[in-house]
Protein backbone atom coordinates (compact mmCIF):
# COMPACT_ATOMS: atom_id res chain seq x y z
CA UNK A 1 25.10 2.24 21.13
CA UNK A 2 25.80 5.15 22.50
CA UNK A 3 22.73 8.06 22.53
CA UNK A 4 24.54 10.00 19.35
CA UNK A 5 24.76 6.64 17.25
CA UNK A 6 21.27 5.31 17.20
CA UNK A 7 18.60 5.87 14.73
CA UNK A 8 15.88 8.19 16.35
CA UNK A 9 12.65 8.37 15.68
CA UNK A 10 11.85 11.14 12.84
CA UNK A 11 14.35 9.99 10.40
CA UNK A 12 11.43 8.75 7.70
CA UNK A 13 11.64 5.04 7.84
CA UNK A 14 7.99 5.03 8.08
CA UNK A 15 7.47 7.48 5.31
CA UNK A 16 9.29 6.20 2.81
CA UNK A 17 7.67 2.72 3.18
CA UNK A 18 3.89 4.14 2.72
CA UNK A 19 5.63 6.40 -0.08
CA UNK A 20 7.35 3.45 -1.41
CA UNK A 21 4.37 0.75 -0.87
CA UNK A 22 2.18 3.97 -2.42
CA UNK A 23 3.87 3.80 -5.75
CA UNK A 24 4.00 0.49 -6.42
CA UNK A 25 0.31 0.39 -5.62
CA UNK A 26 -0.11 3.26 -8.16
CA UNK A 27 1.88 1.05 -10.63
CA UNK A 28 -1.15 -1.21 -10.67
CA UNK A 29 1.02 -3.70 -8.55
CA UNK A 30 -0.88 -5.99 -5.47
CA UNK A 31 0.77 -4.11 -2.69
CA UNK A 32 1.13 -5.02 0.78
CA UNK A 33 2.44 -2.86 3.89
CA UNK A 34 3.40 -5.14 6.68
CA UNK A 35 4.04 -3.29 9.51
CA UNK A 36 6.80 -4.73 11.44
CA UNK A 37 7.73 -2.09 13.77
CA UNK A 38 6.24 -3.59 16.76
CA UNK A 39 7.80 -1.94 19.34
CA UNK A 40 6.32 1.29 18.55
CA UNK A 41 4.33 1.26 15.36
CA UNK A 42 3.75 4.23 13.95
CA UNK A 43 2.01 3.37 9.69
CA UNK A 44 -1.31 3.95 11.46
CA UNK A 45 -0.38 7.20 12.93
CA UNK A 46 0.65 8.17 9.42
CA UNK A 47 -2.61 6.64 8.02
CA UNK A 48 -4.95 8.50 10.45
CA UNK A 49 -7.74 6.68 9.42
CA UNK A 50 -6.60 2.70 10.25
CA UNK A 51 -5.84 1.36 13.50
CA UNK A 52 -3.54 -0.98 15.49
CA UNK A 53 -5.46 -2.59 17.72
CA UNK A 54 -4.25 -6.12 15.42
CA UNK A 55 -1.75 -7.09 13.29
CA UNK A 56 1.06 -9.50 12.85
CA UNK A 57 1.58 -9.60 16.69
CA UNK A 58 -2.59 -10.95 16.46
CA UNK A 59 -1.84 -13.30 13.70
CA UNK A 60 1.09 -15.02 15.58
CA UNK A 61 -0.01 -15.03 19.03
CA UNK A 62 -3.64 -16.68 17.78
CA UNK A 63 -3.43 -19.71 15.94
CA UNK A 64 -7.20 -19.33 14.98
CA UNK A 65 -6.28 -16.05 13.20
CA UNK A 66 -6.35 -15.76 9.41
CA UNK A 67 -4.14 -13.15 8.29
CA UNK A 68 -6.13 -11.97 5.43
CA UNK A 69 -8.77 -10.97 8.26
CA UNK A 70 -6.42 -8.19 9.72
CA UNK A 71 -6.01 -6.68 6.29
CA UNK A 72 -6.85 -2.81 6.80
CA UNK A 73 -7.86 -1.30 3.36
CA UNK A 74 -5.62 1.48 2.94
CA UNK A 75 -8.02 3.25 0.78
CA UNK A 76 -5.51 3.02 -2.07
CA UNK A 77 -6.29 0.76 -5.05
CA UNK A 78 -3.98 -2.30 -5.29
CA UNK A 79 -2.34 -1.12 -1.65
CA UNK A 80 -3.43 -3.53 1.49
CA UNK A 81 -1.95 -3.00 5.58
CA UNK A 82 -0.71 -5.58 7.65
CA UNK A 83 -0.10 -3.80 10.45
CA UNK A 84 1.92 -4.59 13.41
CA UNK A 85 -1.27 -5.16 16.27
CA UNK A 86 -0.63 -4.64 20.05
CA UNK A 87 2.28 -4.20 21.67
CA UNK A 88 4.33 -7.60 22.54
CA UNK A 89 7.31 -8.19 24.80
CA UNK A 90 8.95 -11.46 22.70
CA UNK A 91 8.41 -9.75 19.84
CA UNK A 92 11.77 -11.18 18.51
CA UNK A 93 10.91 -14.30 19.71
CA UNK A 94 7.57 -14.37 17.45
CA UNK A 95 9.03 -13.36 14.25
CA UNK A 96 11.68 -16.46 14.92
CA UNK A 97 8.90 -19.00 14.58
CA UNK A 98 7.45 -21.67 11.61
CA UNK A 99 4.70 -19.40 11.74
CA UNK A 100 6.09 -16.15 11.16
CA UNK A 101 7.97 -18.29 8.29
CA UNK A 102 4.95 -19.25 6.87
CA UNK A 103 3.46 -16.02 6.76
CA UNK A 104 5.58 -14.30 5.16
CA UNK A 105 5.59 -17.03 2.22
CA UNK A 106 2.15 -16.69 2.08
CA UNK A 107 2.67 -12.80 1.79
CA UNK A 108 5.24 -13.18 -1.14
CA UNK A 109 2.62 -15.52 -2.88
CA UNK A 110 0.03 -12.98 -2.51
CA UNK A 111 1.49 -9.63 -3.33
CA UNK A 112 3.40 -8.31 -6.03
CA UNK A 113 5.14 -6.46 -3.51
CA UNK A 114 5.60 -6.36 0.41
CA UNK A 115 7.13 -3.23 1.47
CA UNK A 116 8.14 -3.90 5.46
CA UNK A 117 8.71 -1.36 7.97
CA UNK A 118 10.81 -2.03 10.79
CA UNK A 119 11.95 -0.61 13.91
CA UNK A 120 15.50 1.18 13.10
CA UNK A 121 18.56 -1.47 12.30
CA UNK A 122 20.85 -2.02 15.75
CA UNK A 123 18.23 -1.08 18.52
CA UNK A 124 16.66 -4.70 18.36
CA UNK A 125 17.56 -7.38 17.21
CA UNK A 126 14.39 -8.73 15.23
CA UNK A 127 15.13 -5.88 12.58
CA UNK A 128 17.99 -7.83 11.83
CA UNK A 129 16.37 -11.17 11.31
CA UNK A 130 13.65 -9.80 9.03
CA UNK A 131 16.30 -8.81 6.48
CA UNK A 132 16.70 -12.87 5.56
CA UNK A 133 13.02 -12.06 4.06
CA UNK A 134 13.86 -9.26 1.84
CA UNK A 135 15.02 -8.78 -1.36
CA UNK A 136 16.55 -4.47 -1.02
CA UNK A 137 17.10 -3.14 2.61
CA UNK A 138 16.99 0.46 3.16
CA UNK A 139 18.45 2.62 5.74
CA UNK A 140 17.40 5.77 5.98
CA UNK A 141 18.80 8.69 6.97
CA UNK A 142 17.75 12.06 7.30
CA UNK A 143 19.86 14.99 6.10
CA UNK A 144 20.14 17.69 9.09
CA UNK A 145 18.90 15.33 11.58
CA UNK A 146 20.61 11.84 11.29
CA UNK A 147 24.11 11.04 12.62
CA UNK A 148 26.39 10.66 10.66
CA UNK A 149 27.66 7.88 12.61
CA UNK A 150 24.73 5.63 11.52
CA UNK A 151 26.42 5.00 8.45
CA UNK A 152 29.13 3.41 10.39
CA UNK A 153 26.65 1.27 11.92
CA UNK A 154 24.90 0.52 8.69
CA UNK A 155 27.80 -0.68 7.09
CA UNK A 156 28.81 -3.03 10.46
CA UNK A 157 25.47 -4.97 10.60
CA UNK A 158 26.44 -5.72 6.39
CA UNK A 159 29.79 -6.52 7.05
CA UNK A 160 28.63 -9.00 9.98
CA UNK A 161 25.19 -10.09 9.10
CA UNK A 162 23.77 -9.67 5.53
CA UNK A 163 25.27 -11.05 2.23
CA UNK A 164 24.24 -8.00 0.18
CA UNK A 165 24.92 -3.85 -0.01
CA UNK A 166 22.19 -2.41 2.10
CA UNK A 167 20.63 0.58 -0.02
CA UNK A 168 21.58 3.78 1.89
CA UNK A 169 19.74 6.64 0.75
CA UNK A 170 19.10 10.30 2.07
CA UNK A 171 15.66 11.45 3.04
CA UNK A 172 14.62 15.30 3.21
CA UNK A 173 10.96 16.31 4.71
CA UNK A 174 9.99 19.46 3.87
């Protein structure tokens, strides 16, 4: 895509999942964040207090690994973090795997809800093939910042890939 068509970073994907996974949480619902950003995570950024030193990336890479020992307590009642873990070159090669498959059945079986955050739709192609494991995908855009273009985009990868509307919604920070 050309520079002025991509998603940037700053456009609230990452906020709105914490503020998303933060309500149901509040709900009384078992809430997990996954992060699946792992290219450049940023929910422990966000979080100040958790880390990313493992994650999914851990969980996949070491068959050993049980992933309710990366769990990072989010300090939230009813709100767990999966996050994404070190940086990985075949990232989209991991989340195409029995494994990955199996973990996120195990996630669904868990939670009441898994809220995942991604890198931004049409810079890699992994965001793509975690929308097969969702019920509602969001793309966010943010007023003032966003181009406008990106809707475009949006409503390509639907057309081409995914059998459902993808939620488009408008995100101010103030």
């Amino acid at each position: 895509f050309p520079s002025h068509d991509r998603p940037r970073p700053g456009e609230g994907k990452t906020f709105v999942s914490i503020k998303i996974a933060s309500i149901y949480a509040a709900l009384g619902k078992k809430t997990l964040l996954l992060g699946m950003d792992l290219r450049k995570p940023a929910i422990h950024k966000e979080l100040d207090t958790l880390h990313n030193k493992s994650g999914v990336t851990t969980y996949l890479l070491q068959s050993e690994n049980n992933w309710k020992n990366l769990l990072q307590d989010t300090g939230q009642e009813n709100l767990d973090l999966l996050n994404a873990g070190p940086f990985v070159e075949r990232s989209a090669e991991l989340i195409n795997t029995k494994r990955f498959e199996k973990l996120m059945e195990e996630l669904k079986e868990s939670y009441d809800f898994v809220v995942i955050d991604t890198s931004p739709i049409g810079l890699v192609s992994e965001t793509i093939d975690l929308t097969r494991y969702s019920d509602i995908n969001l793309f966010i855009l943010r007023q003032n910042y966003s181009f406008i273009n990106q809707v475009q985009i949006a409503n390509g990868i639907k057309n081409l890939v995914l059998d459902e509307l993808i939620g488009i919604t408008q995100h101010v920070l103030i």
